[in-house]
N, C-alpha and C. Protein backbone atom coordinates (compact mmCIF):
# COMPACT_ATOMS: atom_id res chain seq x y z
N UNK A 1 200.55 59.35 118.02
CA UNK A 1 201.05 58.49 116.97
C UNK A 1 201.33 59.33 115.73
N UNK A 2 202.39 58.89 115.11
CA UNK A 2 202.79 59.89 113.94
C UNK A 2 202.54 59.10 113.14
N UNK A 3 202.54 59.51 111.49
CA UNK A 3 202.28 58.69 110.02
C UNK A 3 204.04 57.94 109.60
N UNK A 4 203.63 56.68 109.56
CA UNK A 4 204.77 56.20 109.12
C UNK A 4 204.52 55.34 107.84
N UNK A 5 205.83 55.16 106.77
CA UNK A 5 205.59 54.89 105.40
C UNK A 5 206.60 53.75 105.54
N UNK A 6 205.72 52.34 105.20
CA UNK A 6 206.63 51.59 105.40
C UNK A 6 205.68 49.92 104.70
N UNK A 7 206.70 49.09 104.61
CA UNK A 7 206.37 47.53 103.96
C UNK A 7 205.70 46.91 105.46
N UNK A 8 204.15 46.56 105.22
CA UNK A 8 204.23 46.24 107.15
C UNK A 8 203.06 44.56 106.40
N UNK A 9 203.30 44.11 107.33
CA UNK A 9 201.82 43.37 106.73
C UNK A 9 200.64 43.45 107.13
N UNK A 10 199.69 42.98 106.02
CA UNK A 10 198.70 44.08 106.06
C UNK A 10 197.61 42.45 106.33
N UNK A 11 196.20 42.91 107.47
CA UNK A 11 195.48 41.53 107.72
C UNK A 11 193.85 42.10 107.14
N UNK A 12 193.75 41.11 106.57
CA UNK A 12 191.83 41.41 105.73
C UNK A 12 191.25 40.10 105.62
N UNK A 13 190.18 40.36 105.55
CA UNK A 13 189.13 39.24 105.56
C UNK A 13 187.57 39.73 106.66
N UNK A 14 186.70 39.39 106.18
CA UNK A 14 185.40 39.95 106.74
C UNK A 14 185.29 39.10 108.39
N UNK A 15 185.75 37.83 108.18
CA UNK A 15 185.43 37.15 109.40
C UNK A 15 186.76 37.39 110.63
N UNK A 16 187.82 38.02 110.07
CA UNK A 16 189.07 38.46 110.72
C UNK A 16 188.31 40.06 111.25
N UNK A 17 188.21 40.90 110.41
CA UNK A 17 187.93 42.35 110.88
C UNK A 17 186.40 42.43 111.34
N UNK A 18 185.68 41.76 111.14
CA UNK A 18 184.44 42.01 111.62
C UNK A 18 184.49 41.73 113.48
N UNK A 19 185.05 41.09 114.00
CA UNK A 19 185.42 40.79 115.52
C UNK A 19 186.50 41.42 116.43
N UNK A 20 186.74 41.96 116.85
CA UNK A 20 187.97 42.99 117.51
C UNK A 20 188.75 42.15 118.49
N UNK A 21 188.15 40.78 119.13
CA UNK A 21 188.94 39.57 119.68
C UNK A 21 189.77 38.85 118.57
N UNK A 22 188.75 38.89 117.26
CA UNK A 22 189.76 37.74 116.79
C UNK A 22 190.37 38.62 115.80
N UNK A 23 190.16 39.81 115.59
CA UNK A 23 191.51 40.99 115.33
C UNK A 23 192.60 41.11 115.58
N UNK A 24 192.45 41.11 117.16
CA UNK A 24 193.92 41.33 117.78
C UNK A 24 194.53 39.77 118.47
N UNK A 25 193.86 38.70 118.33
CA UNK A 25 194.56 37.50 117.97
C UNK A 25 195.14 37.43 116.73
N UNK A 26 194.50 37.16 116.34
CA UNK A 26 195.17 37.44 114.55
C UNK A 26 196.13 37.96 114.40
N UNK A 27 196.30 39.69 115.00
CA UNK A 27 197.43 40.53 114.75
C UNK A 27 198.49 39.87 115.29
N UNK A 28 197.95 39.11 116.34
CA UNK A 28 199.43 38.83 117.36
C UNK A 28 199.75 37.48 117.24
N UNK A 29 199.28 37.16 116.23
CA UNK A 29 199.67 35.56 116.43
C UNK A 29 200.77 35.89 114.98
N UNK A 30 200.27 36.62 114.12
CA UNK A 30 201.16 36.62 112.59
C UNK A 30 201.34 38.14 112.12
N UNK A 31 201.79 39.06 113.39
CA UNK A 31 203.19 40.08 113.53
C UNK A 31 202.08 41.52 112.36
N UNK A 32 200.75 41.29 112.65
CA UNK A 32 199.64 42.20 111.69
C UNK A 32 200.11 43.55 112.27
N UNK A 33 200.11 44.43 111.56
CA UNK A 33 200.24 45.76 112.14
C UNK A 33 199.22 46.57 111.93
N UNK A 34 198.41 46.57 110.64
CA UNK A 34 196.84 47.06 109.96
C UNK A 34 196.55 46.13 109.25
N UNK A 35 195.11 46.33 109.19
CA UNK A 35 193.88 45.80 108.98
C UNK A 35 193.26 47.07 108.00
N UNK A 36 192.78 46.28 106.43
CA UNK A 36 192.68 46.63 105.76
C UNK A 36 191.10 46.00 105.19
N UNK A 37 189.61 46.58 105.53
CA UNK A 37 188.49 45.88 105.49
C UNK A 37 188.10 45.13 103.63
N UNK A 38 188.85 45.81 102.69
CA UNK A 38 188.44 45.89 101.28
C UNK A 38 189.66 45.11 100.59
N UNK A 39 190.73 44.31 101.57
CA UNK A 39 191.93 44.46 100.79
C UNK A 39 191.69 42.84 100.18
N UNK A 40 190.52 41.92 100.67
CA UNK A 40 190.36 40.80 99.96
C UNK A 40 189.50 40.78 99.23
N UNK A 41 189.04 41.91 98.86
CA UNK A 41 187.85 41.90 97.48
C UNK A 41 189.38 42.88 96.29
N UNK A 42 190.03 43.08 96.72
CA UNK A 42 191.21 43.28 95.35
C UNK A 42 192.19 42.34 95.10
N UNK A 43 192.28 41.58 95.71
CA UNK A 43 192.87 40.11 95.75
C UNK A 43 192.09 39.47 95.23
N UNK A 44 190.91 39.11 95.06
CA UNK A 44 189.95 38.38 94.72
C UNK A 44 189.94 38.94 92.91
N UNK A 45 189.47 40.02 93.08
CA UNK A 45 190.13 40.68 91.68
C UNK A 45 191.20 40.43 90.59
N UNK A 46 192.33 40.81 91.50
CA UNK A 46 193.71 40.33 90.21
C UNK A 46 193.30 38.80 90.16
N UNK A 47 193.16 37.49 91.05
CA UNK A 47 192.79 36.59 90.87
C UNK A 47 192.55 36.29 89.69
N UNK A 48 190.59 36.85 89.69
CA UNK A 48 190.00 36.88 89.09
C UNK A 48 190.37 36.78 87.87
N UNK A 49 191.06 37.82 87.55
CA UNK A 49 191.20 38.66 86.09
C UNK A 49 192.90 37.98 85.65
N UNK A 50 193.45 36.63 86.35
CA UNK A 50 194.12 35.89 86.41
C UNK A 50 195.69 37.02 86.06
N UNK A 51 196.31 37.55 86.95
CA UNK A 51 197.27 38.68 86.83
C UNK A 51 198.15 38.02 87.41
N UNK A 52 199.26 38.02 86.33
CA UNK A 52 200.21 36.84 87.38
C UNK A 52 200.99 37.98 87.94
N UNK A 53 201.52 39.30 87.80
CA UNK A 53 202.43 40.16 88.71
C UNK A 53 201.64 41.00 88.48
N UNK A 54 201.85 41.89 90.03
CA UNK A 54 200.81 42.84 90.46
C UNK A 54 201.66 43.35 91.37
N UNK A 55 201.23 44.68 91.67
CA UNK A 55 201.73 45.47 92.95
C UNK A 55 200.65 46.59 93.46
N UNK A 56 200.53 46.73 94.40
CA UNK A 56 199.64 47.78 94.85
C UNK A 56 200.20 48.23 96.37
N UNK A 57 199.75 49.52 96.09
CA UNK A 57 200.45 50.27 97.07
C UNK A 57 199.14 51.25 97.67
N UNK A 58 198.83 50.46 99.75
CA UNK A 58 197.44 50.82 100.09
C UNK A 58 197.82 51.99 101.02
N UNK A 59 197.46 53.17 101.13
CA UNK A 59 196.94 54.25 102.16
C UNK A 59 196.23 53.69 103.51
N UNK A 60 197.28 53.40 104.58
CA UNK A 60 195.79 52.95 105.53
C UNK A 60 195.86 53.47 106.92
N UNK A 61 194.72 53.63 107.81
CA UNK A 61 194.66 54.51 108.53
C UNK A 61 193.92 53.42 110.16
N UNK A 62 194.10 51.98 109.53
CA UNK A 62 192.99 51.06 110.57
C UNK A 62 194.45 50.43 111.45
N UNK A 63 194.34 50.97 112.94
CA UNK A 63 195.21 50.20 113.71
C UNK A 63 194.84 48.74 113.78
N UNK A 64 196.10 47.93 114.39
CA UNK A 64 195.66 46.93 114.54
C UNK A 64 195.21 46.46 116.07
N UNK A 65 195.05 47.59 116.83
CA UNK A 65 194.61 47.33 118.18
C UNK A 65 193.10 47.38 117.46
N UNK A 66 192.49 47.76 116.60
CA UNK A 66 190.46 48.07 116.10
C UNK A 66 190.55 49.19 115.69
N UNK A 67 191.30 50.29 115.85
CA UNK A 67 190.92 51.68 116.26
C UNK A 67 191.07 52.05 114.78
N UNK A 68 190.16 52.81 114.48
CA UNK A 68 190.65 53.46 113.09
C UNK A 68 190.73 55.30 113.68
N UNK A 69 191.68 55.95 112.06
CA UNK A 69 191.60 56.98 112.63
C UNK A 69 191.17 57.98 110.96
N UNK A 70 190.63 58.55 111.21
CA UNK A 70 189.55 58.96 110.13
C UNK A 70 190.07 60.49 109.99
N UNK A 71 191.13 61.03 111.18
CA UNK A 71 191.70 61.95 110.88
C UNK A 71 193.17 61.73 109.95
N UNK A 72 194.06 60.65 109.99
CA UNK A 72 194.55 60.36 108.70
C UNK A 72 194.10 59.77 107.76
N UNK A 73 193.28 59.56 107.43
CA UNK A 73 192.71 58.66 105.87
C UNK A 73 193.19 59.38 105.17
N UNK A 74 192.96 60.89 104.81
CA UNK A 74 193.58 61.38 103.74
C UNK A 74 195.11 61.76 103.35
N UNK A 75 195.46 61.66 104.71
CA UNK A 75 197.10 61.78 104.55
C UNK A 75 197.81 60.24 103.91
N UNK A 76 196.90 59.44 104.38
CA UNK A 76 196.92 57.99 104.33
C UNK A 76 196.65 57.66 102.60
N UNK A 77 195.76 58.29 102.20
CA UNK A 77 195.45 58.03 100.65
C UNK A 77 196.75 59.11 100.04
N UNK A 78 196.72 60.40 100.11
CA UNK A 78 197.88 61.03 99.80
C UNK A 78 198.99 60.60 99.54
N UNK A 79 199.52 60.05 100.51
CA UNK A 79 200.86 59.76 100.44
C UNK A 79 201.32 58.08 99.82
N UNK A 80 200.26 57.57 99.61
CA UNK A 80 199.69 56.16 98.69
C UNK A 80 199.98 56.98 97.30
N UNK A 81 199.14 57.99 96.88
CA UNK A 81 199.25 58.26 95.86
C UNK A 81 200.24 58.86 95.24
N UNK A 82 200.89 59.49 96.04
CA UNK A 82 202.63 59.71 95.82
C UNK A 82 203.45 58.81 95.39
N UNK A 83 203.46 58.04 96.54
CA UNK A 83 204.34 56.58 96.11
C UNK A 83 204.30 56.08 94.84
N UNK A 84 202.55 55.73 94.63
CA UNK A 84 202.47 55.52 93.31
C UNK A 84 203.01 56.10 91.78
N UNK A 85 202.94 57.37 91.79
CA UNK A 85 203.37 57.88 90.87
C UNK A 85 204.85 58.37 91.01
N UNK A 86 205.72 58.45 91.86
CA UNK A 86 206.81 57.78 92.26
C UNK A 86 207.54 56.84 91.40
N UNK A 87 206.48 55.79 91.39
CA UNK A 87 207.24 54.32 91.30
C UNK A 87 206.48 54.44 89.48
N UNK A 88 205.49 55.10 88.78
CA UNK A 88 205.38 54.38 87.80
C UNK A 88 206.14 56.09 86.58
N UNK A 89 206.61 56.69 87.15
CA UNK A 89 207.44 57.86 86.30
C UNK A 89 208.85 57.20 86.29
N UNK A 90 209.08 56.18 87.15
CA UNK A 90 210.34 55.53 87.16
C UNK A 90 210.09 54.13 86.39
N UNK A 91 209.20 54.00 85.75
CA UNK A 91 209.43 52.83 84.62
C UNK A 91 209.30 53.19 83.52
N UNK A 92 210.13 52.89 82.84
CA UNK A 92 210.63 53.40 81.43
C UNK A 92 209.81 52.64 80.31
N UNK A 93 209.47 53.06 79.83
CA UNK A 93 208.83 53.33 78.45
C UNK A 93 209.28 53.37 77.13
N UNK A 94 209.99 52.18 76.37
CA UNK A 94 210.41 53.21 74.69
C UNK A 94 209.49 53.50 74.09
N UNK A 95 207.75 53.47 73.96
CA UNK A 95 207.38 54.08 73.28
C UNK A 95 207.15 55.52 73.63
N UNK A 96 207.63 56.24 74.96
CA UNK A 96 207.73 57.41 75.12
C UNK A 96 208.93 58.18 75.19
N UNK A 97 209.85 57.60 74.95
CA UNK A 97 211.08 57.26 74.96
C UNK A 97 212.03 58.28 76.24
N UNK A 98 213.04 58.78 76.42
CA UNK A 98 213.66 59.91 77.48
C UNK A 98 212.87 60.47 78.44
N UNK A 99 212.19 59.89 79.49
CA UNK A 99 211.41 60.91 80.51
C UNK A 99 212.18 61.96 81.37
């Protein structure tokens, strides 16, 4: 399997990922490609902190067959963190004005 960079949807929740049956139901009933164990305690967050637009951009390395792979995590966070700064050198600023 190679690293691919892409918009996929992403499935979380403790009672979804904690079971590897009702994982890969889940995946296959609503087209999941990864499974992300932390991604509803940052949802819970912007919530929280009532954020009406948000974007986040996750590194992830958890198939959606269960399998994680612990030899990309860091290519997986890497290339997250690229994107990111990517996308926020491309929003313009007048109080910094000409980047």
């Amino acid at each position: 399997m190679f690293p691919q960079s892409g918009f996929r949807v992403v499935g979380s929740g403790r009672a979804i990922t904690m079971y590897d049956h009702t994982k890969l139901d889940f995946a296959h009933n609503y087209g999941i490609t990864c499974f992300d164990s932390e991604y509803d305690q940052v949802i819970e967050s912007i919530v929280g902190n009532r954020k009406d637009s948000f974007m986040f951009i996750r590194g992830i390395a958890d198939y959606n067959d269960g399998s994680k792979n612990k030899e990309w995590q860091p290519y997986a966070s890497l290339a997250a963190a690229a994107k990111m700064k990517t996308i926020v050198k491309m929003i313009f600023n007048p109080y910094l004005g000409v980047l």
